[in-house]
C-alpha atoms as a PDB file:
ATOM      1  CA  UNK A   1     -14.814   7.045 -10.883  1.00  0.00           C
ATOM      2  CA  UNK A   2     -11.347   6.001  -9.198  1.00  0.00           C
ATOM      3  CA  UNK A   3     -11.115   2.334  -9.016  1.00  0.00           C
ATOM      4  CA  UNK A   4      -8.241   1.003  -7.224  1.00  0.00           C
ATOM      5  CA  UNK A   5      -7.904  -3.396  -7.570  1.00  0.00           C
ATOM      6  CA  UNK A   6      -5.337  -5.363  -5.532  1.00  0.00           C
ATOM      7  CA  UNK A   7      -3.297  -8.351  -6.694  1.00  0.00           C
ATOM      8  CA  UNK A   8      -0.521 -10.647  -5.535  1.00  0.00           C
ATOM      9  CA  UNK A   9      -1.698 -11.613  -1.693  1.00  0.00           C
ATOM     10  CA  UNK A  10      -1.628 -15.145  -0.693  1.00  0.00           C
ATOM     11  CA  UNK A  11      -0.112 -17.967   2.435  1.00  0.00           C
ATOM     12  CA  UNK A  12       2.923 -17.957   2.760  1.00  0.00           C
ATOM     13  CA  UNK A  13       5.898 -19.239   5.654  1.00  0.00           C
ATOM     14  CA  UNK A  14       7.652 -17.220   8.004  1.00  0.00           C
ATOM     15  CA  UNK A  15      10.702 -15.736   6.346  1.00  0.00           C
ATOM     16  CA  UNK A  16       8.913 -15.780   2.639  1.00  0.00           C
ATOM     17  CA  UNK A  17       8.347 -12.781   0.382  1.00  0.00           C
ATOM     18  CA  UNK A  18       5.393 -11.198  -1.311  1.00  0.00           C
ATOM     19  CA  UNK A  19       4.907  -8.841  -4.004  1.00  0.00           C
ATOM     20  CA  UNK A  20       1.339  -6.813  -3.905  1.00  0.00           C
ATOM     21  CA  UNK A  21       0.000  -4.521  -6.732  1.00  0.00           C
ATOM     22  CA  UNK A  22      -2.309  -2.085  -7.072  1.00  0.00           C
ATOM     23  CA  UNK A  23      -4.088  -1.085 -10.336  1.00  0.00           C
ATOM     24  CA  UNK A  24      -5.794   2.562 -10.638  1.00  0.00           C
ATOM     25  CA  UNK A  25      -8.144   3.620 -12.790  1.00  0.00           C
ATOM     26  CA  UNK A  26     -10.696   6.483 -13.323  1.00  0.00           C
ATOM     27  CA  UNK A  27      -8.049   9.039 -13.029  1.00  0.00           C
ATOM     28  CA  UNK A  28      -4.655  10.897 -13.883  1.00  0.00           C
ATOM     29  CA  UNK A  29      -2.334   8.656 -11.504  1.00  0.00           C
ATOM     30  CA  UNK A  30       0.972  10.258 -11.396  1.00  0.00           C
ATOM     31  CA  UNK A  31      -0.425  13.435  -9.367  1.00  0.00           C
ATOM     32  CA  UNK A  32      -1.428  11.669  -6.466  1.00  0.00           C
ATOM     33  CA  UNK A  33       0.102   9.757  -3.533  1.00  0.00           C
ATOM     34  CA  UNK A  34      -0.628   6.485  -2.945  1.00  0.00           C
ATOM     35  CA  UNK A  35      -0.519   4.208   0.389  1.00  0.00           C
ATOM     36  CA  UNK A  36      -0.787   1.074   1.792  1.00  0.00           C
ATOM     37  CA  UNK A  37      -2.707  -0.189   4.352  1.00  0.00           C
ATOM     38  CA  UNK A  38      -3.405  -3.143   6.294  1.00  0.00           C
ATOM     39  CA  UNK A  39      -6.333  -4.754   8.772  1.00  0.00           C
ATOM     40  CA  UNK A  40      -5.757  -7.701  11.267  1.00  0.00           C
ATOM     41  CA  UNK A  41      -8.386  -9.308  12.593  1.00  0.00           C
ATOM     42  CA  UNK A  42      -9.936  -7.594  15.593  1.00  0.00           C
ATOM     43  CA  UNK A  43      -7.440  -4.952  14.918  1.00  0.00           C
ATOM     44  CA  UNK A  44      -8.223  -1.204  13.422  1.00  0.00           C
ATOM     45  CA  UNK A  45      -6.761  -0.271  10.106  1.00  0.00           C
ATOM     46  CA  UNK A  46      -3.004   0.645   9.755  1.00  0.00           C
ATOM     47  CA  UNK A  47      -0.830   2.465   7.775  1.00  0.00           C
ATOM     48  CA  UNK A  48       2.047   0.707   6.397  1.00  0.00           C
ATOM     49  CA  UNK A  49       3.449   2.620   3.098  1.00  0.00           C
ATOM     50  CA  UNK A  50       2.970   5.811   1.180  1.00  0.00           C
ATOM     51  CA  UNK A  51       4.545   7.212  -2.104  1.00  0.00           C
ATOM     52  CA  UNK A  52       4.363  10.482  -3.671  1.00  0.00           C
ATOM     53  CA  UNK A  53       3.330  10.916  -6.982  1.00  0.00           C
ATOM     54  CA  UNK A  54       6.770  11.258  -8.671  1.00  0.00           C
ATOM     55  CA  UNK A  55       7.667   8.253  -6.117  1.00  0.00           C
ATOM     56  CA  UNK A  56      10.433   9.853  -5.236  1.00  0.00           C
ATOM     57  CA  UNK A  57       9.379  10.198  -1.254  1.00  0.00           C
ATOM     58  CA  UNK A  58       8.295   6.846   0.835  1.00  0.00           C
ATOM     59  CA  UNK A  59       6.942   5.885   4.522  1.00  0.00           C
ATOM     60  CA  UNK A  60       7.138   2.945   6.428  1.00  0.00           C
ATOM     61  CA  UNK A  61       5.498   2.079   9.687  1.00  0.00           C
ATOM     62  CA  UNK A  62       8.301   1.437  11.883  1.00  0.00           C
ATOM     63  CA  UNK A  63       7.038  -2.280  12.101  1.00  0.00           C
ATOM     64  CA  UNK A  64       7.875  -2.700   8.612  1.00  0.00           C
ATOM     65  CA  UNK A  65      10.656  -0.578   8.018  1.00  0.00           C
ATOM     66  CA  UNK A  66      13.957  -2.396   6.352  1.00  0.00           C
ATOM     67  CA  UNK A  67      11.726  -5.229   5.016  1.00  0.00           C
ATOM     68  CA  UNK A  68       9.396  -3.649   3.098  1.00  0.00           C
ATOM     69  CA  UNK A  69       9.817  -1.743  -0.136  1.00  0.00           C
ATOM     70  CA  UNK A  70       6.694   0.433  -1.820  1.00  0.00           C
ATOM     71  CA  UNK A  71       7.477   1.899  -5.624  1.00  0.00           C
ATOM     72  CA  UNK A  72       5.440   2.749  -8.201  1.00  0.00           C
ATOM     73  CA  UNK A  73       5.045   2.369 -12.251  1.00  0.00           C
ATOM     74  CA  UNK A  74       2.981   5.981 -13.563  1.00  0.00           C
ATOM     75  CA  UNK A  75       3.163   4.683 -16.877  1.00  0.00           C
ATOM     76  CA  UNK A  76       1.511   0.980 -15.728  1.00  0.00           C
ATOM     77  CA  UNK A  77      -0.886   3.118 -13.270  1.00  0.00           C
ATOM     78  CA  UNK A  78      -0.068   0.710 -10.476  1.00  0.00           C
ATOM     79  CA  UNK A  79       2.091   0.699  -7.372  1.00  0.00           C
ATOM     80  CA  UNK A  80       3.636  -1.957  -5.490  1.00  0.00           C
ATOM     81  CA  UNK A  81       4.767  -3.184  -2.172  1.00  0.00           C
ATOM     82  CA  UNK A  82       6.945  -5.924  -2.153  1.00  0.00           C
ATOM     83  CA  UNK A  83       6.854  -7.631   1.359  1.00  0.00           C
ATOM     84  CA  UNK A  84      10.412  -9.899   2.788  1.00  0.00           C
ATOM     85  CA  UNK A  85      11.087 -11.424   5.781  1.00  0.00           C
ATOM     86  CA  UNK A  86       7.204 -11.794   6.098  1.00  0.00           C
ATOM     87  CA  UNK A  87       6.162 -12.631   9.811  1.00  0.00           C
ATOM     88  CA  UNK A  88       2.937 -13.949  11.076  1.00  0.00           C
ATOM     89  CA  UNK A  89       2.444 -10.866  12.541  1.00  0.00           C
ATOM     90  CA  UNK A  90       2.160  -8.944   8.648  1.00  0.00           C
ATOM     91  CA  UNK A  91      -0.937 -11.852   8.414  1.00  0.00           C
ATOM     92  CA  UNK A  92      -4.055  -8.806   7.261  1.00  0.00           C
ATOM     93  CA  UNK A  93      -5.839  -7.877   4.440  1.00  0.00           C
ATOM     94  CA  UNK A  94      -4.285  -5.368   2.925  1.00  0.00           C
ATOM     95  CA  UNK A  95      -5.567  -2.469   0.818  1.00  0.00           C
ATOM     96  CA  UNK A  96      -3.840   0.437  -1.312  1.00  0.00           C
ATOM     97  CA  UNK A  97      -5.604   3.695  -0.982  1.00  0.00           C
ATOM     98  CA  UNK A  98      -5.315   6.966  -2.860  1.00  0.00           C
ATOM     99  CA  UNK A  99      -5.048  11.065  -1.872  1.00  0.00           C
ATOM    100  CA  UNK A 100      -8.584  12.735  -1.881  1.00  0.00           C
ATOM    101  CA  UNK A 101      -6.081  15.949  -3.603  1.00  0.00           C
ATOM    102  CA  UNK A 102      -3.021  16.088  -5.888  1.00  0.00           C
ATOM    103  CA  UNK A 103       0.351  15.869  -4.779  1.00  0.00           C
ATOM    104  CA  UNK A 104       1.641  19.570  -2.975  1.00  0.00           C
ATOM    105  CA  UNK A 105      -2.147  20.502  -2.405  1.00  0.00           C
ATOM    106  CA  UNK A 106      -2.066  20.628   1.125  1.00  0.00           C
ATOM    107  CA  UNK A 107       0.819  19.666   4.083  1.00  0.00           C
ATOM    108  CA  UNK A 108       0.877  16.645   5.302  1.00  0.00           C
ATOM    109  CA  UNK A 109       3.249  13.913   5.858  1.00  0.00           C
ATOM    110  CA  UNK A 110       2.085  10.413   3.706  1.00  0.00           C
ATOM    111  CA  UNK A 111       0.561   8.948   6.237  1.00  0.00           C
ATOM    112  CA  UNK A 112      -1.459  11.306   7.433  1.00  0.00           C
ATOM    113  CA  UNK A 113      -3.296  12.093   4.061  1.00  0.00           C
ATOM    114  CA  UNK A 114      -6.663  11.848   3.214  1.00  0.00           C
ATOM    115  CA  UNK A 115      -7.040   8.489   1.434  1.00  0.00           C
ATOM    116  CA  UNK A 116     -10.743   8.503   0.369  1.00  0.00           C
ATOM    117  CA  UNK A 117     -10.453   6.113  -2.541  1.00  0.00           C
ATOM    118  CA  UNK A 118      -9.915   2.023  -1.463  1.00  0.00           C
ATOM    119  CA  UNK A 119      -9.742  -0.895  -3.128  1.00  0.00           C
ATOM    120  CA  UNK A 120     -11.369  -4.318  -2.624  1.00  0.00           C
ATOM    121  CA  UNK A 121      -8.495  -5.597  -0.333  1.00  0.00           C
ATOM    122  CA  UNK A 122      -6.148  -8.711  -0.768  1.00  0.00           C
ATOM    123  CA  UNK A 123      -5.411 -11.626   2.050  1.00  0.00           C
ATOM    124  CA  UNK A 124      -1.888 -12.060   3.181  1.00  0.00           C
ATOM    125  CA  UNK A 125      -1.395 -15.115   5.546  1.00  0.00           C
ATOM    126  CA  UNK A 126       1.508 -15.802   6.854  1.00  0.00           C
ATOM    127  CA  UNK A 127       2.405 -19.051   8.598  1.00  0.00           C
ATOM    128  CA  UNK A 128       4.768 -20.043  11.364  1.00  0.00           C
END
């Protein structure tokens, strides 16, 4: 059973930074991409970051491009997304997600894979 459990979320000020992780379990990690997403209130779910498995490929949403950075650890089975220049706008829960299928599987861009595995979610708040 995959088990994916968030960390590092909290309220912050305008301008501060952030550092989430993501622990998986259940498992080989390194095979499969990993993303970030995020859920405002009253807003649907977006995609903000994705990794391959070797880490050696990244996507941003264009709304947090240049301030955000995602990387991962394979040996530590977690990835990361450290968050600067937070605005109130980045205020969400935000959850990491995992590829349904290894890495070079199928086509298609980070973003658009099939992330079937979630975890639990972690509040970011950011004040003005």
């Amino acid at each position: 059973q995959v088990q994916l459990v968030e960390s590092g979320g909290g309220l912050v000020q305008a301008g501060d930074s952030l550092r989430l992780s993501c622990v998986a379990s259940g498992r080989t990690f390194h095979t499969y991409a990993m993303a970030w997403f995020r859920q405002a209130p009253g807003k649907e779910r977006e995609f903000v970051a994705g990794i391959t498995g070797s880490g050696l490929s990244t996507d941003y949403a264009n709304s947090v491009k240049g301030r955000f950075t995602v990387s991962r650890n394979n040996a530590e089975r977690t990835v990361y997304l450290q968050m600067n220049n937070l605005r109130p706008e980045d205020t969400a829960v935000y959850y990491c997600a995992t590829d349904k299928k290894p890495y070079g599987t199928y086509q298609a861009n980070l973003r658009d894979k099939q992330y079937v595995y979630w975890g639990q979610g972690t509040q970011v708040t950011v004040s003005s």
